[in-house]
PDB file of N, CA and C in Angstrom:
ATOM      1  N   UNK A   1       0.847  -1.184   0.000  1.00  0.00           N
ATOM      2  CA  UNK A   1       0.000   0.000   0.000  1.00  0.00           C
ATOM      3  C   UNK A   1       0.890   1.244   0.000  1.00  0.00           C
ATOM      4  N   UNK A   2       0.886   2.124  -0.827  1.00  0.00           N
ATOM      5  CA  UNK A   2       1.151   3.574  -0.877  1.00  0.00           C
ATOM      6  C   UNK A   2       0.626   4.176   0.037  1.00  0.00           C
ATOM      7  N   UNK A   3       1.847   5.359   0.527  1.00  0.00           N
ATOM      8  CA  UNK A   3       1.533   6.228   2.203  1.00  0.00           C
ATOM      9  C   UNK A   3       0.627   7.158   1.844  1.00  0.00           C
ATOM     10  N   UNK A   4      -0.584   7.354   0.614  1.00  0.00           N
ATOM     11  CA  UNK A   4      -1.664   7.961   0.520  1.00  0.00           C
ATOM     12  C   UNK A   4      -3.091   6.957   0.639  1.00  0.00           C
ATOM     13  N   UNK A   5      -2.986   5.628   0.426  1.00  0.00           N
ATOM     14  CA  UNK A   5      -4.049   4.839   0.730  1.00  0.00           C
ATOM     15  C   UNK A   5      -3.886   4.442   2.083  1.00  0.00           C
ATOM     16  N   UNK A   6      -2.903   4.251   2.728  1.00  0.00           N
ATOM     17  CA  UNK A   6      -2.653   4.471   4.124  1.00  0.00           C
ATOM     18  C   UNK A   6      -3.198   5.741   5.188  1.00  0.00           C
ATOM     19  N   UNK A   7      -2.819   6.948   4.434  1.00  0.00           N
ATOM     20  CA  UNK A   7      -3.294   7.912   5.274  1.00  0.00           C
ATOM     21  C   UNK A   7      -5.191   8.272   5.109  1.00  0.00           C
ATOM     22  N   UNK A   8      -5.637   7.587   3.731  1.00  0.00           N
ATOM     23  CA  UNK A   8      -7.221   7.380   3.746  1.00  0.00           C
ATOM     24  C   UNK A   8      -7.828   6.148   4.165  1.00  0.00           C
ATOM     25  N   UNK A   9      -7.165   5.313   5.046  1.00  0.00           N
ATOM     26  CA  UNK A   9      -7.381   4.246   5.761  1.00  0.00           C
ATOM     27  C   UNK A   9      -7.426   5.014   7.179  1.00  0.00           C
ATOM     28  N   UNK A  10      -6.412   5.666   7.828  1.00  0.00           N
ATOM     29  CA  UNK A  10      -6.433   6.435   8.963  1.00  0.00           C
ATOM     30  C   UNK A  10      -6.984   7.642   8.751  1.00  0.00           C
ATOM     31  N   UNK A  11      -7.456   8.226   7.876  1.00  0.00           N
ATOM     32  CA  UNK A  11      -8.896   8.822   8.281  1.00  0.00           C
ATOM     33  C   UNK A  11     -10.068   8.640   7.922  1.00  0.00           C
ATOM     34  N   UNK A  12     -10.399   7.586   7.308  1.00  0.00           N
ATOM     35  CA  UNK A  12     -11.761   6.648   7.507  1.00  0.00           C
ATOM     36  C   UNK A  12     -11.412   6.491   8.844  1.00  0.00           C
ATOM     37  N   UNK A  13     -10.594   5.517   9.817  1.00  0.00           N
ATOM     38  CA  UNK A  13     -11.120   5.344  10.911  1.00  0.00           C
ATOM     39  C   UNK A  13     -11.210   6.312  11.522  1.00  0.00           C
ATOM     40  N   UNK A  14     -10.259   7.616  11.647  1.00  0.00           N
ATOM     41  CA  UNK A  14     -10.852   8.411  12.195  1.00  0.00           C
ATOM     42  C   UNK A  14     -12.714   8.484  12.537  1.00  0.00           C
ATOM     43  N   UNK A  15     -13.185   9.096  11.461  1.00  0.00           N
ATOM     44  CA  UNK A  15     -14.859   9.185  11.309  1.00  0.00           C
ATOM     45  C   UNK A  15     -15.016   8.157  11.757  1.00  0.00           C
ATOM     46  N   UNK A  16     -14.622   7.010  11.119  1.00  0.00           N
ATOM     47  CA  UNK A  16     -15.416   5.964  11.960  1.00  0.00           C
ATOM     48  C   UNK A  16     -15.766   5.813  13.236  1.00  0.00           C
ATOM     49  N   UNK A  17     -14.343   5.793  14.122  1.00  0.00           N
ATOM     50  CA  UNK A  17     -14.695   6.001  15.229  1.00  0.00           C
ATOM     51  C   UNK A  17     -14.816   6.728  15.738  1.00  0.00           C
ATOM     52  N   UNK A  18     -15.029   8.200  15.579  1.00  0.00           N
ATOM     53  CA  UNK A  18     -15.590   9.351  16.068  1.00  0.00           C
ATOM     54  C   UNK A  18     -16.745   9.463  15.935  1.00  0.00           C
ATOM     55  N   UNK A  19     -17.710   8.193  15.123  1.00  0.00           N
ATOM     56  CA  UNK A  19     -19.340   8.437  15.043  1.00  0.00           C
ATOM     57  C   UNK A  19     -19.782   7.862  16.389  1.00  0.00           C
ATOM     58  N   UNK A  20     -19.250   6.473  16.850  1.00  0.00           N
ATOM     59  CA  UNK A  20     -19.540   5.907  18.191  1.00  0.00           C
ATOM     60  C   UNK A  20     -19.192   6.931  18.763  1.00  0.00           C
ATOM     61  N   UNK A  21     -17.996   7.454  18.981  1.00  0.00           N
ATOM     62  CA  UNK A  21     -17.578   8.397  20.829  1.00  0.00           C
ATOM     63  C   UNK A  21     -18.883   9.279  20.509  1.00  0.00           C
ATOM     64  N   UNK A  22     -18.815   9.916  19.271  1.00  0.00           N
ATOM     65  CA  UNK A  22     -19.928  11.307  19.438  1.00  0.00           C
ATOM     66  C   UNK A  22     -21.182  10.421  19.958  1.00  0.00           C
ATOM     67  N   UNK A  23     -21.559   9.467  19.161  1.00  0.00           N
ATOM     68  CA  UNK A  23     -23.081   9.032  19.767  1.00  0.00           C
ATOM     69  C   UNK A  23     -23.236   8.555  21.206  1.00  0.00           C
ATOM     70  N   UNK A  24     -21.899   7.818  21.674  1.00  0.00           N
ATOM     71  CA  UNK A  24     -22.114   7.721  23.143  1.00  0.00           C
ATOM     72  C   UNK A  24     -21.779   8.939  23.933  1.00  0.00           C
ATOM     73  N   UNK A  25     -21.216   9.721  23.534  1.00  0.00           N
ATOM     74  CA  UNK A  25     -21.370  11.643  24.260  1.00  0.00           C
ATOM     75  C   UNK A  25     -22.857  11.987  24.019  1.00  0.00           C
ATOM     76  N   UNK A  26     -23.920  12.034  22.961  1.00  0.00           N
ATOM     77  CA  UNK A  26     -25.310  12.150  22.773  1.00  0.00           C
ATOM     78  C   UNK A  26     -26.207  11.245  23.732  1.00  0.00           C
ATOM     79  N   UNK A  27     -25.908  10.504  24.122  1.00  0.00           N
ATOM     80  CA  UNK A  27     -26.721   9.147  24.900  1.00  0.00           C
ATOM     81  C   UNK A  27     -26.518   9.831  26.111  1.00  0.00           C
ATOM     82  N   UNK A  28     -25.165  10.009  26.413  1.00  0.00           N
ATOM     83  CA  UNK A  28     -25.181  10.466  27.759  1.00  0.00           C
ATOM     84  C   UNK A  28     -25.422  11.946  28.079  1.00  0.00           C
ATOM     85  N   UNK A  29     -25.472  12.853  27.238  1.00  0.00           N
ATOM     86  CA  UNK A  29     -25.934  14.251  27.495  1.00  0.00           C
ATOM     87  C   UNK A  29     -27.666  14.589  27.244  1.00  0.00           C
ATOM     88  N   UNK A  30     -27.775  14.459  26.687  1.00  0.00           N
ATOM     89  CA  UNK A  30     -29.197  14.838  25.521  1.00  0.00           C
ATOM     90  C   UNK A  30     -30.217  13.331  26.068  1.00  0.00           C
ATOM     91  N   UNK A  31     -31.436  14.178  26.292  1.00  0.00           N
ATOM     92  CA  UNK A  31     -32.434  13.115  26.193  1.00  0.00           C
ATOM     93  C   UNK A  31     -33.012  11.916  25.177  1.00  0.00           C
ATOM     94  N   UNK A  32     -33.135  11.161  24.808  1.00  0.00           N
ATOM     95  CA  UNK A  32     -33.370  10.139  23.568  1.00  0.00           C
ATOM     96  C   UNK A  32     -34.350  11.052  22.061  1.00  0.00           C
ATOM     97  N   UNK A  33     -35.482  11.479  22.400  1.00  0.00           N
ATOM     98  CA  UNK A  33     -36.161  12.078  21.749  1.00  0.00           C
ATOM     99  C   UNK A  33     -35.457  13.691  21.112  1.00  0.00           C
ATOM    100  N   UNK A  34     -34.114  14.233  21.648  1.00  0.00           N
ATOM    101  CA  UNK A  34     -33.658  15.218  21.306  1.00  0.00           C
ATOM    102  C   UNK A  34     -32.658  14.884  20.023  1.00  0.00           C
ATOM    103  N   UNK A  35     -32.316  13.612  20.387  1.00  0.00           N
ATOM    104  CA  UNK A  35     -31.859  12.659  19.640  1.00  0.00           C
ATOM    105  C   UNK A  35     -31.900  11.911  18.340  1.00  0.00           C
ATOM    106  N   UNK A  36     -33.616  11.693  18.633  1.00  0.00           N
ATOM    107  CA  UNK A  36     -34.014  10.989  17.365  1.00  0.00           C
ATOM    108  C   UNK A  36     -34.740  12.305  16.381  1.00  0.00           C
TER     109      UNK A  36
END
């Protein structure tokens, strides 16, 4: 792999896993219905 399909591998996961942390920061701040 070339150090440019590498660095769009590490920031896909970035987002990726910044959609879980953000949604479990939403679960725990914000009521469900503020949510949906």
């Amino acid at each position: 792999m070339t150090w440019m399909e590498w660095a769009l591998l590490g920031f896909l996961s970035v987002i990726w896993g910044g959609s879980f942390f953000f949604n479990g920061v939403a679960v725990r701040s914000l009521p469900p219905f503020t949510i949906v």
